[in-house]
N, C-alpha and C. Protein backbone atom coordinates (compact mmCIF):
# COMPACT_ATOMS: atom_id res chain seq x y z
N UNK A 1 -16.56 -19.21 7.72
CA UNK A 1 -16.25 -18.35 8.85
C UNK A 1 -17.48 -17.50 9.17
N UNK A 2 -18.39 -18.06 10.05
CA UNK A 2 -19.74 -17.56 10.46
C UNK A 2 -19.98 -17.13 11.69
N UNK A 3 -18.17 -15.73 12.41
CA UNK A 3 -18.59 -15.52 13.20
C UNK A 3 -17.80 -14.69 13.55
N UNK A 4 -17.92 -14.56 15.13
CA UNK A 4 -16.83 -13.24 15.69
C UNK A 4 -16.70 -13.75 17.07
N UNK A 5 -15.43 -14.08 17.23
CA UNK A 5 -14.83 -14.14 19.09
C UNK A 5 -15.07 -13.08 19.79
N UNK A 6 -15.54 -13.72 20.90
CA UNK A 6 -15.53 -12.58 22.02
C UNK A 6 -14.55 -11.82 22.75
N UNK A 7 -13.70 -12.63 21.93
CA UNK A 7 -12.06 -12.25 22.61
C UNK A 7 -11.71 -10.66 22.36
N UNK A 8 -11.27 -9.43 22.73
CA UNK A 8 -10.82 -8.39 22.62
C UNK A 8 -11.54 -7.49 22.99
N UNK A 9 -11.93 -5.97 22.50
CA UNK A 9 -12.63 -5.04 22.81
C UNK A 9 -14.36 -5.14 22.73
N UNK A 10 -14.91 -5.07 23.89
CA UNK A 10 -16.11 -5.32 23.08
C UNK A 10 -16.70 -4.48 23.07
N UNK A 11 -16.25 -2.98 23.08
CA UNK A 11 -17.06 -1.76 22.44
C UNK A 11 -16.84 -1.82 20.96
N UNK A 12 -15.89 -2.38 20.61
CA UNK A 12 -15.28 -2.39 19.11
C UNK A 12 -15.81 -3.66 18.61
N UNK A 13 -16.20 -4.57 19.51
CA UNK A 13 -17.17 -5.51 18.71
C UNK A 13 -18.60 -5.09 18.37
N UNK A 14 -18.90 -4.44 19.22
CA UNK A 14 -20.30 -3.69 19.36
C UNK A 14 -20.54 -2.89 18.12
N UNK A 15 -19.82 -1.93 18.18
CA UNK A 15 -19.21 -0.96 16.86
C UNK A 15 -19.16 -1.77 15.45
N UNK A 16 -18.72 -2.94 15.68
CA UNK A 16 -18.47 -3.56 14.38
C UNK A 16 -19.61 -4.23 13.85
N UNK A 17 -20.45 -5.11 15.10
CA UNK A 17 -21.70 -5.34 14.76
C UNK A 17 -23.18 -4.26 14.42
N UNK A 18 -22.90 -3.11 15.11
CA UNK A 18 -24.07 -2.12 14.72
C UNK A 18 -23.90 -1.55 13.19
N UNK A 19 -22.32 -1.24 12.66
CA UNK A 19 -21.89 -1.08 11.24
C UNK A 19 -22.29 -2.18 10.56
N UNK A 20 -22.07 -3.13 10.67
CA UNK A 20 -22.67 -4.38 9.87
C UNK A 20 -24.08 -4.43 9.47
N UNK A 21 -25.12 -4.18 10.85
CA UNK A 21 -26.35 -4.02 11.21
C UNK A 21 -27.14 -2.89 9.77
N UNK A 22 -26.36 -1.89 9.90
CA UNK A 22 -26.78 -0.52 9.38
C UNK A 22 -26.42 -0.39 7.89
N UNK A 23 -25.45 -1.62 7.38
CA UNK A 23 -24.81 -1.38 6.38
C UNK A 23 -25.31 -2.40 5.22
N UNK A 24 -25.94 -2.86 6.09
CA UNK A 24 -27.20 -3.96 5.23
C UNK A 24 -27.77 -4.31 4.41
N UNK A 25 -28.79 -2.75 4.72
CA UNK A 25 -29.58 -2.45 3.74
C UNK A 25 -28.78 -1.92 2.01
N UNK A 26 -28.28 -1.26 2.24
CA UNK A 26 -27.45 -0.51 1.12
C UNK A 26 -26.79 -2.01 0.07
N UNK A 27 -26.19 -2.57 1.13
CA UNK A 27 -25.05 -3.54 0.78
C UNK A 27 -26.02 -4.39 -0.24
N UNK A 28 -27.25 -4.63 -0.10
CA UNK A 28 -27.96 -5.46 -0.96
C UNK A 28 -28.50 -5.22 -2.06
N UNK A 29 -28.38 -3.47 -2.46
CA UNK A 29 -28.59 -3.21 -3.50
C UNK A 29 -27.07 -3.43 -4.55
N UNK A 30 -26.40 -3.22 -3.59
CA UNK A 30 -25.05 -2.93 -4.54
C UNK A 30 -24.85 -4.07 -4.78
N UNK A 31 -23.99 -3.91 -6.27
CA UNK A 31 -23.68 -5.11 -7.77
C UNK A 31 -22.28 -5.21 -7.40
N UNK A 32 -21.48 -5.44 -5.57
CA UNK A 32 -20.13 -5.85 -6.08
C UNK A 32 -20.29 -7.22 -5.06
N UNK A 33 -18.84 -7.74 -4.91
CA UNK A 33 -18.22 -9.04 -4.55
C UNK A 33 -18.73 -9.41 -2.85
N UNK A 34 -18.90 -8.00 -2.26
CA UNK A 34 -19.55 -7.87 -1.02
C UNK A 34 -20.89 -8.52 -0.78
N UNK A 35 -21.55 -7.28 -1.82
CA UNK A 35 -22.71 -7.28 -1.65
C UNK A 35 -23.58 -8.88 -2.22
N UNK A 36 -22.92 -9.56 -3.10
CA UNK A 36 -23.21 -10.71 -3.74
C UNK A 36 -22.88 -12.01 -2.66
N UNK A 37 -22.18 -11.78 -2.02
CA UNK A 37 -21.83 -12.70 -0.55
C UNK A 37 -22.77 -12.93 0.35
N UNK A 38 -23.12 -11.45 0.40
CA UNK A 38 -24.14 -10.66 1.72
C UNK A 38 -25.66 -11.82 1.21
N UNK A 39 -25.76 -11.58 0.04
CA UNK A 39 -27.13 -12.17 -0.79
C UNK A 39 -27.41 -14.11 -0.57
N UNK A 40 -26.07 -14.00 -1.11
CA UNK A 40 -25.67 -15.66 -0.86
C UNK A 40 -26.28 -16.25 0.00
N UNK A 41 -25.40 -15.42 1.43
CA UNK A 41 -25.43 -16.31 3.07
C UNK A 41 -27.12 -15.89 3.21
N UNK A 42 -27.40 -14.85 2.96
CA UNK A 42 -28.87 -14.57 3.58
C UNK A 42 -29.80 -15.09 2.81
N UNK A 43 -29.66 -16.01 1.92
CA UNK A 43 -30.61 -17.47 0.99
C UNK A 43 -30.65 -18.47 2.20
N UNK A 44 -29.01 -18.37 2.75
CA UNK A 44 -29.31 -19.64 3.42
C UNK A 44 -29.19 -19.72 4.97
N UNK A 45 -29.07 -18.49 5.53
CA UNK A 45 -28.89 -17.90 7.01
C UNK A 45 -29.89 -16.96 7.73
N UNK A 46 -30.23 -17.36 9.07
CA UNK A 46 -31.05 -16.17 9.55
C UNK A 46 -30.09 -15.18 9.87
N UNK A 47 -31.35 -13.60 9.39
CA UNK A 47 -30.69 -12.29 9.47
C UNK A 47 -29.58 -11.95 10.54
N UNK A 48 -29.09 -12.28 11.58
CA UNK A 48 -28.71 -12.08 12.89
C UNK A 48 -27.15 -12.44 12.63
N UNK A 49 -27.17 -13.94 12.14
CA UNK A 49 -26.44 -14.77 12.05
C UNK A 49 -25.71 -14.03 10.93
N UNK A 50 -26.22 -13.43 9.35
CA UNK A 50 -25.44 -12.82 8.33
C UNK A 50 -24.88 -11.33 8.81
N UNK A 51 -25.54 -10.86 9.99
CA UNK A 51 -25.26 -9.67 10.97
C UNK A 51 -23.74 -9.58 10.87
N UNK A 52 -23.58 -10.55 11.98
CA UNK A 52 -22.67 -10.94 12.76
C UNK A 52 -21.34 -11.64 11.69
N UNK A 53 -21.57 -12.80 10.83
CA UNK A 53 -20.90 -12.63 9.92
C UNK A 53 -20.13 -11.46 9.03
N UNK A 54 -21.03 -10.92 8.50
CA UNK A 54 -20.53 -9.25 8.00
C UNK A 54 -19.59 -8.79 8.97
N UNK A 55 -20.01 -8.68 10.35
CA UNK A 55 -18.84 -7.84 11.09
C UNK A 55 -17.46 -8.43 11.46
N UNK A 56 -17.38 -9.58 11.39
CA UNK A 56 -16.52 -10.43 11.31
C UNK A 56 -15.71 -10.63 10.01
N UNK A 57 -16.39 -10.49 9.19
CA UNK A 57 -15.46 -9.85 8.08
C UNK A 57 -15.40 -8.66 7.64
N UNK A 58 -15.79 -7.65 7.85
CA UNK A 58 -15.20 -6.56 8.40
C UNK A 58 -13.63 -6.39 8.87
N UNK A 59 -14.05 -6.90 10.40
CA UNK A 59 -12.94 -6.91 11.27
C UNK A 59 -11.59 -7.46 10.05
N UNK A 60 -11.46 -8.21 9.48
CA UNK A 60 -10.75 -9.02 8.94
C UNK A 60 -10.61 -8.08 8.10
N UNK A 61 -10.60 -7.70 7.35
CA UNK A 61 -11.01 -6.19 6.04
C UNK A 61 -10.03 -5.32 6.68
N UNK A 62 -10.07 -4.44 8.24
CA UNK A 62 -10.21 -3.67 8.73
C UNK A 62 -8.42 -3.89 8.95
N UNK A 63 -8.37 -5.44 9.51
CA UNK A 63 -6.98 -5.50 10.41
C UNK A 63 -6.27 -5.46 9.42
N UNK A 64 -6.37 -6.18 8.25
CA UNK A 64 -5.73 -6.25 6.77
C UNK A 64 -5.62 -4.81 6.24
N UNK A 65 -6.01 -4.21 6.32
CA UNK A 65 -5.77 -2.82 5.86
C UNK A 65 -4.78 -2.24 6.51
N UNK A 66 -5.39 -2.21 7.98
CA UNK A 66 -3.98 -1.54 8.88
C UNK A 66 -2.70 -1.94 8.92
N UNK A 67 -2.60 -3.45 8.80
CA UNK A 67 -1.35 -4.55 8.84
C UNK A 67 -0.34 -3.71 7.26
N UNK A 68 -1.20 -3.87 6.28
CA UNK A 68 -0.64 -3.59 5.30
C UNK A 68 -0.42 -2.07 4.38
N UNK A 69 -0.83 -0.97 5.74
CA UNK A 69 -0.80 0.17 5.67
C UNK A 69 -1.59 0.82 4.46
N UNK A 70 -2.46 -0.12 3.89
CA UNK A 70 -3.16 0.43 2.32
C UNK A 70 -4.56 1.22 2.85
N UNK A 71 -5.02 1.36 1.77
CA UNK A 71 -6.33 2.07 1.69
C UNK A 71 -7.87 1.56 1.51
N UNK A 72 -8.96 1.77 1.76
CA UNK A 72 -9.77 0.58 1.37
C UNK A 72 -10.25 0.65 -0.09
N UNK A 73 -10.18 -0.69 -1.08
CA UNK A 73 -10.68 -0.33 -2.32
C UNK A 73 -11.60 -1.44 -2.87
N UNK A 74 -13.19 -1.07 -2.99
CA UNK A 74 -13.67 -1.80 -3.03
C UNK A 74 -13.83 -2.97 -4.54
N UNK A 75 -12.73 -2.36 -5.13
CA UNK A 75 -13.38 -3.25 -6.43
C UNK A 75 -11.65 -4.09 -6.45
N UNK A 76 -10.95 -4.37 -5.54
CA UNK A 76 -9.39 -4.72 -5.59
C UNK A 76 -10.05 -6.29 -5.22
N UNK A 77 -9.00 -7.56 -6.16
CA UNK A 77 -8.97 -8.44 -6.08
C UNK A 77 -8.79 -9.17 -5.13
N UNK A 78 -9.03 -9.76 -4.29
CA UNK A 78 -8.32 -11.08 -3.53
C UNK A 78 -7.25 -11.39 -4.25
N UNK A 79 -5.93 -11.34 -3.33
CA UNK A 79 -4.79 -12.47 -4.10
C UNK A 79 -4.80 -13.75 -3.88
């Protein structure tokens, strides 16, 4: 999943891609499940492309949270 529809808000896509953009740098120092993804795709993806990815899962992060009324926790399992 290497991407994001144009379908919906696109100030909130915008938003989601500049957070992605900005969140980058940090994300590559850090030792979790994120940040080891982030490392992965960008072995084998140009920067733009792992951009845009990130915000796209985000979004997915984001709606899942709200859907399921929880909190964000970064070290919680995938079921």
């Amino acid at each position: 999943m290497l991407g994001i529809t144009k379908r919906g808000s696109r100030y909130l896509r915008k938003n989601l891609i500049q957070g992605a953009r900005a969140s980058l740098p940090t994300m590559s120092k850090s030792d979790t499940r994120l940040g080891a993804w982030r490392r992965g795709l960008l072995s084998r993806s140009h920067h733009n492309t792992v951009v845009v990815a990130l915000a796209a899962k985000m979004a997915r992060i984001v709606w899942a949270l709200l859907r399921h009324e929880r909190t964000y926790d970064p070290a919680a399992q995938a079921a």
